[in-house]
C-alpha atoms as a PDB file:
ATOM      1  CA  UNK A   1      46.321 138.828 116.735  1.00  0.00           C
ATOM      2  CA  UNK A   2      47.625 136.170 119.324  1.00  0.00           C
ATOM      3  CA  UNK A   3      46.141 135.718 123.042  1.00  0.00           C
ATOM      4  CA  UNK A   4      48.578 137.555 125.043  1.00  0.00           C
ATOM      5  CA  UNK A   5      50.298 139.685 122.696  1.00  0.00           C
ATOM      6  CA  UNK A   6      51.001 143.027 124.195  1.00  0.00           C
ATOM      7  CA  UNK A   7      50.954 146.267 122.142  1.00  0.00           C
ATOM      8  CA  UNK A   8      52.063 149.509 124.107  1.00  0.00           C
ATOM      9  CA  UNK A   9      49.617 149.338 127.162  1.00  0.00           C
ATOM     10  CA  UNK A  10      47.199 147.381 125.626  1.00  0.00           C
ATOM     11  CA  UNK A  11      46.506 143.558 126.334  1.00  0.00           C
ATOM     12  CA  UNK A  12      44.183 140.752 124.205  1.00  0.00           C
ATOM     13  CA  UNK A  13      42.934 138.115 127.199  1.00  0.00           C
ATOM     14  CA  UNK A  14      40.215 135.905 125.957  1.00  0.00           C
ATOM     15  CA  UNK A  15      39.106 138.363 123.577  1.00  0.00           C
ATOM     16  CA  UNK A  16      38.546 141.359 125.512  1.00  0.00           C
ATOM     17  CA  UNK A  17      41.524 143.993 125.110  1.00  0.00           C
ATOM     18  CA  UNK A  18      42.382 145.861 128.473  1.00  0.00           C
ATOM     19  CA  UNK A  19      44.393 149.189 127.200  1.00  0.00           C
ATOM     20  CA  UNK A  20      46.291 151.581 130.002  1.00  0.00           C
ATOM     21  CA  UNK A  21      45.429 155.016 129.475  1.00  0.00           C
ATOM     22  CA  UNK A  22      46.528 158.275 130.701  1.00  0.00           C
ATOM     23  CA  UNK A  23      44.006 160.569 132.212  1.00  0.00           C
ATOM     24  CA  UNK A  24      44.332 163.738 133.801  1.00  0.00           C
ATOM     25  CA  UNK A  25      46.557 163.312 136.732  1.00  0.00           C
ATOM     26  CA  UNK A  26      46.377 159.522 137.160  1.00  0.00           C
ATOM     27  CA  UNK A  27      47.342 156.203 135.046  1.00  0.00           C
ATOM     28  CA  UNK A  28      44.327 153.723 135.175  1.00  0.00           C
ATOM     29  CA  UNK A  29      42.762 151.336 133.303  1.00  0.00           C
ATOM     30  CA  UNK A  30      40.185 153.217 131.021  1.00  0.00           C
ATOM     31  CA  UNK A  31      39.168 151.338 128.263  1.00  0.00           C
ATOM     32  CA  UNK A  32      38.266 147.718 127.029  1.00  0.00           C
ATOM     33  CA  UNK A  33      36.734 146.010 124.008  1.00  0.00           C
ATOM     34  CA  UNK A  34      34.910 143.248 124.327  1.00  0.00           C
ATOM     35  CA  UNK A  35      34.181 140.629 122.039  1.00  0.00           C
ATOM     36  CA  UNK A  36      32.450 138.963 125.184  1.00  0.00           C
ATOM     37  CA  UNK A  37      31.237 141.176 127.804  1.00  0.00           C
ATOM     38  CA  UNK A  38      32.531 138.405 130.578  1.00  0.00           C
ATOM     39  CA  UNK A  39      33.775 139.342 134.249  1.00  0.00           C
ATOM     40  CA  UNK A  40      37.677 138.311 134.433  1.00  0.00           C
ATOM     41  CA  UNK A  41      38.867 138.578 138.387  1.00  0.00           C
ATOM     42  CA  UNK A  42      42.057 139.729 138.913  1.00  0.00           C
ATOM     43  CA  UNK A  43      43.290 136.304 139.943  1.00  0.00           C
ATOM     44  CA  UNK A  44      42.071 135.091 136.382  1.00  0.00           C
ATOM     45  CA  UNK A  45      43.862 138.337 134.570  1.00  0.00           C
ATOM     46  CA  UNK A  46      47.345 137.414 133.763  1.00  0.00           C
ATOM     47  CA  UNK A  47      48.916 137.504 130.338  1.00  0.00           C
ATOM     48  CA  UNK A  48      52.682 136.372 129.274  1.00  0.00           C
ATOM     49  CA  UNK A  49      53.039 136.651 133.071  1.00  0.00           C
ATOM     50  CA  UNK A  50      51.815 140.093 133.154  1.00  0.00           C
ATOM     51  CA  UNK A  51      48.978 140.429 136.535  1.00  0.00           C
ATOM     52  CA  UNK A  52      46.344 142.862 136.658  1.00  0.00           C
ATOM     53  CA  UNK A  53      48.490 144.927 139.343  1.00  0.00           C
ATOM     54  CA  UNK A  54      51.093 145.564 137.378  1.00  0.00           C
ATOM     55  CA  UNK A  55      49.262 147.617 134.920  1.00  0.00           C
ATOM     56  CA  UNK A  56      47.330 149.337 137.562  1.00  0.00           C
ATOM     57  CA  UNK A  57      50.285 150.324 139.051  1.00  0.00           C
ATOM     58  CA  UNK A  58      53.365 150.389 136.533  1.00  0.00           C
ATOM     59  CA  UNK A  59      57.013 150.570 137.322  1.00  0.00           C
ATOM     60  CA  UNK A  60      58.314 154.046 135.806  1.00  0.00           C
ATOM     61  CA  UNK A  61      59.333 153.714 132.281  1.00  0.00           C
ATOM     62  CA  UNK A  62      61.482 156.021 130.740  1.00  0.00           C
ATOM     63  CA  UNK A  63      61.231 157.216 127.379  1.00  0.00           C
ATOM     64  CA  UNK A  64      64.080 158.826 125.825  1.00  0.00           C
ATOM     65  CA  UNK A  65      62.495 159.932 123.621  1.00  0.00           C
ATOM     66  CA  UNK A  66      60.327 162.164 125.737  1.00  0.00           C
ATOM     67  CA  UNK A  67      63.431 164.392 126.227  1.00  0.00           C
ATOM     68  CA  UNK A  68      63.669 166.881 124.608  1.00  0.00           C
ATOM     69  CA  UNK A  69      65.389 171.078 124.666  1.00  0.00           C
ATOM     70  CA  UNK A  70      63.627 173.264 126.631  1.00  0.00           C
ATOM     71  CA  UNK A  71      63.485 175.658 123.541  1.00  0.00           C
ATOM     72  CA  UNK A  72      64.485 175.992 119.843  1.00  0.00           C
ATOM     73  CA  UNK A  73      68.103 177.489 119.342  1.00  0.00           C
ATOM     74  CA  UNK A  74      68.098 181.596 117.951  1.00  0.00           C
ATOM     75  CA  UNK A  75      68.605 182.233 114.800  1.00  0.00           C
ATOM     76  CA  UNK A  76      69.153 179.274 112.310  1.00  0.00           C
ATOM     77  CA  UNK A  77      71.158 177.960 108.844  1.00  0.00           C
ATOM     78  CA  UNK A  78      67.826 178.533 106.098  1.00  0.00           C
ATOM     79  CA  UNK A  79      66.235 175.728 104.483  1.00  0.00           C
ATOM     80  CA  UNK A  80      65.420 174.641 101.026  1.00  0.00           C
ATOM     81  CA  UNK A  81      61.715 175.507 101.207  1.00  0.00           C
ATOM     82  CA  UNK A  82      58.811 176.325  99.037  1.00  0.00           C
ATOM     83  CA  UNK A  83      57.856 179.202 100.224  1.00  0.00           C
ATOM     84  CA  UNK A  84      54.935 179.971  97.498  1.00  0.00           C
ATOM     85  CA  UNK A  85      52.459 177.617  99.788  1.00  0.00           C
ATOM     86  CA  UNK A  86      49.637 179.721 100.835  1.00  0.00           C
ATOM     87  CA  UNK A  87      48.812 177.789 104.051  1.00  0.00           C
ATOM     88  CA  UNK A  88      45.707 179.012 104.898  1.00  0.00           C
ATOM     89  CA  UNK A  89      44.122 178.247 101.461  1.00  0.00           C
ATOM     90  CA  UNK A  90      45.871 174.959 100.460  1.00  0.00           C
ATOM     91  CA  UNK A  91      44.567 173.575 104.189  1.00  0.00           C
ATOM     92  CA  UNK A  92      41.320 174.912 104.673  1.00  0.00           C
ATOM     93  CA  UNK A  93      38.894 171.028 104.951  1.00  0.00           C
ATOM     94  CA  UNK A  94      35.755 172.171 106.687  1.00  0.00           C
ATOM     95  CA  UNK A  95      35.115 170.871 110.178  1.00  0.00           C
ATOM     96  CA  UNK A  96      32.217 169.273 108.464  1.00  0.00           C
ATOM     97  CA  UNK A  97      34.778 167.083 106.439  1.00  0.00           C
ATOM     98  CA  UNK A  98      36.652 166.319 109.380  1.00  0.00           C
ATOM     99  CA  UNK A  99      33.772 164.988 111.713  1.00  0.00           C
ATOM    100  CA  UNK A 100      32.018 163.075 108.099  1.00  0.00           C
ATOM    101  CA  UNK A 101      35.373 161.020 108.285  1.00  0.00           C
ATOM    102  CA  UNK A 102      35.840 161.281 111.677  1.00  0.00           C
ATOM    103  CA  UNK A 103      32.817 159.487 112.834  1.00  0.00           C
ATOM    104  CA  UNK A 104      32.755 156.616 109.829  1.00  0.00           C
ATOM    105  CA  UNK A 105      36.266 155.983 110.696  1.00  0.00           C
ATOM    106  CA  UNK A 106      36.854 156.374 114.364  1.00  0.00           C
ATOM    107  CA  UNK A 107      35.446 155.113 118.033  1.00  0.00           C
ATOM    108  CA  UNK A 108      31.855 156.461 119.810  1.00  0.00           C
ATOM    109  CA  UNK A 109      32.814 159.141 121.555  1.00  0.00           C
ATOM    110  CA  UNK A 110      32.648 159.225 124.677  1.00  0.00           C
ATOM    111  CA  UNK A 111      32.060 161.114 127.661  1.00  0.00           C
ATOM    112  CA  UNK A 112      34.805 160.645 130.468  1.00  0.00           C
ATOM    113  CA  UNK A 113      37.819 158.444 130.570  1.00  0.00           C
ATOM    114  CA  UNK A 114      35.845 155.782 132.475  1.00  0.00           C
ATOM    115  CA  UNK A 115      33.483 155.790 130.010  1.00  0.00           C
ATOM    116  CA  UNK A 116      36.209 153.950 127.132  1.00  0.00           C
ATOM    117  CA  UNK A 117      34.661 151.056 128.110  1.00  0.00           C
ATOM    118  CA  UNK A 118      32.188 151.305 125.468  1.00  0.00           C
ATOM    119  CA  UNK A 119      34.938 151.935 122.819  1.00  0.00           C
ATOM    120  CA  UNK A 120      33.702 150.088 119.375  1.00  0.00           C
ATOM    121  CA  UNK A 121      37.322 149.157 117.886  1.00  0.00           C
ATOM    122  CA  UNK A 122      40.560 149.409 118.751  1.00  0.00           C
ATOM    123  CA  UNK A 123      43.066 152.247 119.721  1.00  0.00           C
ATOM    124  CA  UNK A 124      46.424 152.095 120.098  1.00  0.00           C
ATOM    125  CA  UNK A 125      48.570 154.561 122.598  1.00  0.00           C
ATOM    126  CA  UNK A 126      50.196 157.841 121.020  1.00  0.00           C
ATOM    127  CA  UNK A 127      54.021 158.034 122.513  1.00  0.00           C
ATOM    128  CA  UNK A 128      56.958 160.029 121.868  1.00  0.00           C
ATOM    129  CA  UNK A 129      59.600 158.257 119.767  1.00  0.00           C
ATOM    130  CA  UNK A 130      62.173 159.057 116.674  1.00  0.00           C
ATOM    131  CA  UNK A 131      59.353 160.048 114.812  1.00  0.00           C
ATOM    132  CA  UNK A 132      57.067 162.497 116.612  1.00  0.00           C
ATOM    133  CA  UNK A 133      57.080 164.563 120.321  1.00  0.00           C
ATOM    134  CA  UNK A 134      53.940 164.209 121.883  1.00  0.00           C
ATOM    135  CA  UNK A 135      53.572 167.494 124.358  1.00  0.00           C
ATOM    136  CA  UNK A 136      51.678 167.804 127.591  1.00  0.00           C
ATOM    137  CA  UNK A 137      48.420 167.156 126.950  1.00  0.00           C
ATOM    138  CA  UNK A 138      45.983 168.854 129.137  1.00  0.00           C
ATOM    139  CA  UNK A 139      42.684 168.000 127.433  1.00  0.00           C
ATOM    140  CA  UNK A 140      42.937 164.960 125.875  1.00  0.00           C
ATOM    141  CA  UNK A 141      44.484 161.081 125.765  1.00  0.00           C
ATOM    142  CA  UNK A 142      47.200 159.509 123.925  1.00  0.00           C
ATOM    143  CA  UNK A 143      45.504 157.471 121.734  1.00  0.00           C
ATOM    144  CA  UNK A 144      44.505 157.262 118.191  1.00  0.00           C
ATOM    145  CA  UNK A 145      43.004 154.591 116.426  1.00  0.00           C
ATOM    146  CA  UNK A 146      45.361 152.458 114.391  1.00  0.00           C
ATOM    147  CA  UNK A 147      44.893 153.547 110.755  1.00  0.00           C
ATOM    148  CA  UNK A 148      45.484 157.461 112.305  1.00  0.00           C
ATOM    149  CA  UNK A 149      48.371 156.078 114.701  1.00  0.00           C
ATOM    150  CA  UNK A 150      49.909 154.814 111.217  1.00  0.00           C
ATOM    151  CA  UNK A 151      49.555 158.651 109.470  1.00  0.00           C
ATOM    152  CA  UNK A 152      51.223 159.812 112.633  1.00  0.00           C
ATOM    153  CA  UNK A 153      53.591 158.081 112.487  1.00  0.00           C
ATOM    154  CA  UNK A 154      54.372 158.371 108.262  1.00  0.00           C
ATOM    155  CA  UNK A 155      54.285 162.265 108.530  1.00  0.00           C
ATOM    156  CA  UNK A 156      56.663 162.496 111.052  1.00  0.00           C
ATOM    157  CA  UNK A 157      59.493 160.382 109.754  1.00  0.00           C
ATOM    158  CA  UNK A 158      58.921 162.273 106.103  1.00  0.00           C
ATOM    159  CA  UNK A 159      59.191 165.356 107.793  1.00  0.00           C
ATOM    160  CA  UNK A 160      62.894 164.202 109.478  1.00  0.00           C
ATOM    161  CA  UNK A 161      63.801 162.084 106.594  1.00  0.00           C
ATOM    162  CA  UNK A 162      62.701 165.713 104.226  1.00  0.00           C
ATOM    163  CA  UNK A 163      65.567 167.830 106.978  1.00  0.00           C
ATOM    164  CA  UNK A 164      67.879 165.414 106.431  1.00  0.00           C
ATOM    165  CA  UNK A 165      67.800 165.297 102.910  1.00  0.00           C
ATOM    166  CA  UNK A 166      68.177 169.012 102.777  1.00  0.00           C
ATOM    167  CA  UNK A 167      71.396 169.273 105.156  1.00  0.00           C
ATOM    168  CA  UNK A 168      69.911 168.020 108.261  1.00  0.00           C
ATOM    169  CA  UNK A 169      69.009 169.500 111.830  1.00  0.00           C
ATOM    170  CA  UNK A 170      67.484 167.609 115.182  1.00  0.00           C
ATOM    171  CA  UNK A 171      63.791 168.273 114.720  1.00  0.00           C
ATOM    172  CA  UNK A 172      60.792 166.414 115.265  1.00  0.00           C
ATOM    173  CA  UNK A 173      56.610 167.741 115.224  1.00  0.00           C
ATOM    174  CA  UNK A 174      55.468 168.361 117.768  1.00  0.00           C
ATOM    175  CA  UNK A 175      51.482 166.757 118.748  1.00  0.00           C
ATOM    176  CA  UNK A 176      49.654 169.122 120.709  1.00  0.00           C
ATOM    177  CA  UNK A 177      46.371 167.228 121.136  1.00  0.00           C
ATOM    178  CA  UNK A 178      44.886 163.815 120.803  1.00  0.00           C
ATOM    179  CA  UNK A 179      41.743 161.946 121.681  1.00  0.00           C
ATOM    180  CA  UNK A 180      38.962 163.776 123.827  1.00  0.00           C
ATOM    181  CA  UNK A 181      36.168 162.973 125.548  1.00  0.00           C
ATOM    182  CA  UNK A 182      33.191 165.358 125.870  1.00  0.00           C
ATOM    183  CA  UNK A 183      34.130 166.320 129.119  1.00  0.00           C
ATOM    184  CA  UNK A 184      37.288 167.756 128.269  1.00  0.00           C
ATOM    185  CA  UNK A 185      35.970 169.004 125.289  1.00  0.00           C
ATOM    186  CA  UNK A 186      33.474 171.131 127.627  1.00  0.00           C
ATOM    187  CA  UNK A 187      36.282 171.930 129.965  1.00  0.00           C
ATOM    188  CA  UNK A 188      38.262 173.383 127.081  1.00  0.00           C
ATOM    189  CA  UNK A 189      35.365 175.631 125.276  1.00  0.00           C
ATOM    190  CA  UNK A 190      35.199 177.142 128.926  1.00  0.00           C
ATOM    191  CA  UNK A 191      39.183 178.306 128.452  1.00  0.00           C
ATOM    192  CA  UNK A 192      38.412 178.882 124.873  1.00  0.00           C
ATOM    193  CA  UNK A 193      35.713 180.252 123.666  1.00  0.00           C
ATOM    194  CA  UNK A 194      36.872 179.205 120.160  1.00  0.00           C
ATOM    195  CA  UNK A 195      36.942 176.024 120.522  1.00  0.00           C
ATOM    196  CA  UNK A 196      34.303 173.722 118.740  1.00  0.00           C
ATOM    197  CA  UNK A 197      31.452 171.939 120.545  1.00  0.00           C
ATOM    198  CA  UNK A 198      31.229 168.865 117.781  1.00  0.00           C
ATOM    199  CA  UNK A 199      34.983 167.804 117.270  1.00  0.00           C
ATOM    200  CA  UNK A 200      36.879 165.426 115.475  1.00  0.00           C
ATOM    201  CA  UNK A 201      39.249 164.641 118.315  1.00  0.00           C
ATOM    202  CA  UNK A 202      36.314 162.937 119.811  1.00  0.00           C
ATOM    203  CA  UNK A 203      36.777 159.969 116.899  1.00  0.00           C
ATOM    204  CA  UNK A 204      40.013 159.219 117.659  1.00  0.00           C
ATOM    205  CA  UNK A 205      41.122 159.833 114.181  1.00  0.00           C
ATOM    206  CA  UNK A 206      42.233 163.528 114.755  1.00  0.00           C
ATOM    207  CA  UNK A 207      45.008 164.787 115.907  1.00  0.00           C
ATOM    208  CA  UNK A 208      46.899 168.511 116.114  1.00  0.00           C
ATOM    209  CA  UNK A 209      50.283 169.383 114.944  1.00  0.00           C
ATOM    210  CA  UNK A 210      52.486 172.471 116.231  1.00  0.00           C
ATOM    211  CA  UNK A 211      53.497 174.743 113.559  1.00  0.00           C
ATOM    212  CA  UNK A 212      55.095 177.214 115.876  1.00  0.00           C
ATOM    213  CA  UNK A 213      56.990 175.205 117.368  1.00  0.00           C
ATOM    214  CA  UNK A 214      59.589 171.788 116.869  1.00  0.00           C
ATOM    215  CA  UNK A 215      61.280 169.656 119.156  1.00  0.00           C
ATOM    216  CA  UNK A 216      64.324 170.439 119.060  1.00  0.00           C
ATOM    217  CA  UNK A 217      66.816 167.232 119.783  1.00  0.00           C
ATOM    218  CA  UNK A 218      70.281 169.258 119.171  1.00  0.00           C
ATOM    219  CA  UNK A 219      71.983 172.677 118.655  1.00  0.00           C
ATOM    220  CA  UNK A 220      74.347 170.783 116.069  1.00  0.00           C
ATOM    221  CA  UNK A 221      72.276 172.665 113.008  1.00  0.00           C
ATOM    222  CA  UNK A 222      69.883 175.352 114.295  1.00  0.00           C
ATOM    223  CA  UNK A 223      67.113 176.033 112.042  1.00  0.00           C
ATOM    224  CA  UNK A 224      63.974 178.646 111.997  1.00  0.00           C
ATOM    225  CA  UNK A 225      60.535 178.280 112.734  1.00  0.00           C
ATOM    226  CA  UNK A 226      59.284 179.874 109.348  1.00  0.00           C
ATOM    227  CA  UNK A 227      61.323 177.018 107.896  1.00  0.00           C
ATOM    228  CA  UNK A 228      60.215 174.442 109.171  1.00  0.00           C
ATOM    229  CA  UNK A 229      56.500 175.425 109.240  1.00  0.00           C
ATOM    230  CA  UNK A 230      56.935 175.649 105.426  1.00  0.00           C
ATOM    231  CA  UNK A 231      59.109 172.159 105.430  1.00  0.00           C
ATOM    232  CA  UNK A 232      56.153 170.626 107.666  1.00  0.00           C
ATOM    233  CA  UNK A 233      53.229 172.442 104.974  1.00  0.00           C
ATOM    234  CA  UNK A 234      54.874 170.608 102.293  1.00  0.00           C
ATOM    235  CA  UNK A 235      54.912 167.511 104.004  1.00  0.00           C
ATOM    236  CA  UNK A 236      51.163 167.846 104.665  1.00  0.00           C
ATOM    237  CA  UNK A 237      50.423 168.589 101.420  1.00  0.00           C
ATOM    238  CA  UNK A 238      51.701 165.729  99.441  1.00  0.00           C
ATOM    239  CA  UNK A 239      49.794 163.611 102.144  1.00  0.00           C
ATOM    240  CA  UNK A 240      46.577 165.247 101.679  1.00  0.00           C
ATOM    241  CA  UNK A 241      46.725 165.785  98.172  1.00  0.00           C
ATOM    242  CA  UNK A 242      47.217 161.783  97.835  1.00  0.00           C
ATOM    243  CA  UNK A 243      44.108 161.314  99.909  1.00  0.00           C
ATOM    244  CA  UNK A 244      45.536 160.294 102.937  1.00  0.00           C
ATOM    245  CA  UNK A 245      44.504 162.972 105.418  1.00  0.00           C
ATOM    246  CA  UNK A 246      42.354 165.825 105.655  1.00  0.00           C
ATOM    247  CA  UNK A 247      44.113 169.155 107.020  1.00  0.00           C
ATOM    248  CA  UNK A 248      42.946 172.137 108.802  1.00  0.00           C
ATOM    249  CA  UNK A 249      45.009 175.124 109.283  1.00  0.00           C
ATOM    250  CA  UNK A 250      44.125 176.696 112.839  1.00  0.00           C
ATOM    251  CA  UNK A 251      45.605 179.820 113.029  1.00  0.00           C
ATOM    252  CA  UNK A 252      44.296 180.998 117.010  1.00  0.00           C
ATOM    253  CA  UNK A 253      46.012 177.811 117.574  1.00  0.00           C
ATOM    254  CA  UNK A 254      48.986 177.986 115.702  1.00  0.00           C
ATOM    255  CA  UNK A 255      48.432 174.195 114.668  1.00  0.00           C
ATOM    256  CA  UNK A 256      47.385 171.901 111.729  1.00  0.00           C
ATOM    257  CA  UNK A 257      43.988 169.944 112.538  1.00  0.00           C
ATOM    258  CA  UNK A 258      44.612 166.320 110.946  1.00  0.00           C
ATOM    259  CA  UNK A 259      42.141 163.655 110.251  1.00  0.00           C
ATOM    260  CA  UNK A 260      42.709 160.717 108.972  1.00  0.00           C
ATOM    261  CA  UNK A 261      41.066 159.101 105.712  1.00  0.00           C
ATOM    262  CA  UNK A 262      40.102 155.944 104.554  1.00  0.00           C
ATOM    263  CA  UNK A 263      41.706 154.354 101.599  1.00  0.00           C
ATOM    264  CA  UNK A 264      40.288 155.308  98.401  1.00  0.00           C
END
C-alpha cells in the first residue's frame, strides 16, 4: 500500500490512515490507525494534494448510484426460484457463532464514533454502487472491514448477475445496517427491545440484508418480493454452505444477519 494512495475516504500519510466517516448527522473525521501514534498538524497533512480541510469539509459528491425508486412496482413477471428453501432452518447460525467470528475477525469495538481512533485494522467505507443499495442508516456507520466489504460486495453482483440470467429485472439488496458502536447499540435496544446487547455489528464484520424489500432501479421488468427473497436465499446459501459467511435469518426484522468468515 503506497504513501498517499486514497481508498474511498480513507488516506495512508506516514503510516497512520485518516478514514472519513459518517456519523449521525455530521461528516467528520472518526477514525485512524496508527502504526506510529505521532501528532501530524494540519499544515503537515496533505496527501496527492489532498489538505486536511478538504476532508473535514468535502465538496458534495454525488452518487448515482444512491438513486434509487421510491418503491417496488405492483405486481411482477415470476421468477425461476427454488421455492423448497425453508429459510428459517437453512439460516439459523447462533448469535454465538456470529460474535466467535466476529470478534477474531473484526475491529475492538468501540464506544462512540470518536472513539474509532482506537480501531486495530483497517476498514474500508460501505457505499452504494452497481452492486448493492446501502439505506439510511440510523444506528450505525458505513464501514466494514475489508475481507466483509469483499462478501458484500460478491453477494450482491451474484444476486444481479442470478436476475439476469433468469430474464432480468433492475434490482439490487438492499443493506439495512452496518458497523455500530455501543452507543448506538444502546440507543437501539431502547427502540427495540429485541435487539441484542452483545452484537456482531460491533466487529465490523456484520452486516444486514433486506429481504422485504429491493432497490428497485427500473419498471422495465417488475418482479415480486417473494421472488426475490427466495432468489436472494439461494444466493446466501451457496455462500454459506462454501464457508464464506455465516447467516442469520431475523424475522422481527425482516432481514438476513451476515458475518463474515475466515478462509478455511
Amino acid at each position: 500500500m503506497k504513501r498517499g494512495t486514497l481508498f474511498t475516504r480513507m488516506l495512508i500519510v506516514d503510516g497512520v490512515i485518516f478514514i472519513a466517516a459518517t456519523g449521525v448527522g455530521a461528516l467528520t473525521i472518526n477514525a485512524t490507525i496508527a502504526a506510529t501514534r505521532q501528532t501530524i498538524s494540519p499544515e503537515q497533512f496533505k496527501a496527492d494534494s489532498i489538505a486536511i480541510s478538504d476532508i473535514l469539509n468535502p465538496a458534495p459528491i454525488h452518487n448515482p448510484y444512491a438513486v434509487r425508486m421510491d418503491s417496488m412496482p405492483p405486481g411482477g413477471v415470476r421468477l425461476e426460484v427454488d421455492r423448497g428453501i425453508a429459510i428459517g432452518r437453512e439460516f439459523n447460525d447462533s448469535n454465538y457463532l456470529h460474535i466467535g467470528e466476529a470478534s477474531v475477525m473484526g475491529i475492538d469495538p468501540i464506544n462512540e464514533t470518536t472513539d474509532a481512533w482506537n480501531v486495530c485494522r483497517p476498514i474500508v467505507r460501505v457505499e452504494s454502487c452497481p452492486d448493492f443499495y446501502v439505506d439510511n442508516l440510523t444506528h450505525s456507520l458505513p464501514y466494514l472491514v475489508p475481507e466483509a466489504e469483499q462478501l458484500l460486495h460478491d453477494i450482491g453482483k451474484a444476486f444481479r448477475d442470478s436476475l439476469q440470467s433468469r430474464g432480468g429485472g433492475e434490482y439490487r439488496v438492499k443493506v439495512t445496517s452496518i458497523l455500530r458502536t455501543h452507543s448506538s447499540v444502546r440507543r437501539l435496544r431502547r427502540r427495540n427491545r429485541n435487539a441484542v446487547g452483545g452484537s456482531a455489528h460491533l466487529y465490523g464484520t456484520t452486516f444486514d440484508l433486506s429481504y422485504s424489500n429491493f432497490a428497485c432501479d427500473s419498471l422495465s421488468t417488475p418482479r415480486t418480493t417473494e421472488d426475490l427473497r427466495l432468489l436472494l436465499a439461494e444466493i446466501l446459501r451457496d455462500f454459506r454452505r462454501n464457508g464464506r459467511c455465516y447467516v442469520k435469518h431475523e424475522r422481527k426484522q425482516s432481514c438476513f444477519h451476515i458475518t463474515t468468515r475466515r478462509p478455511s
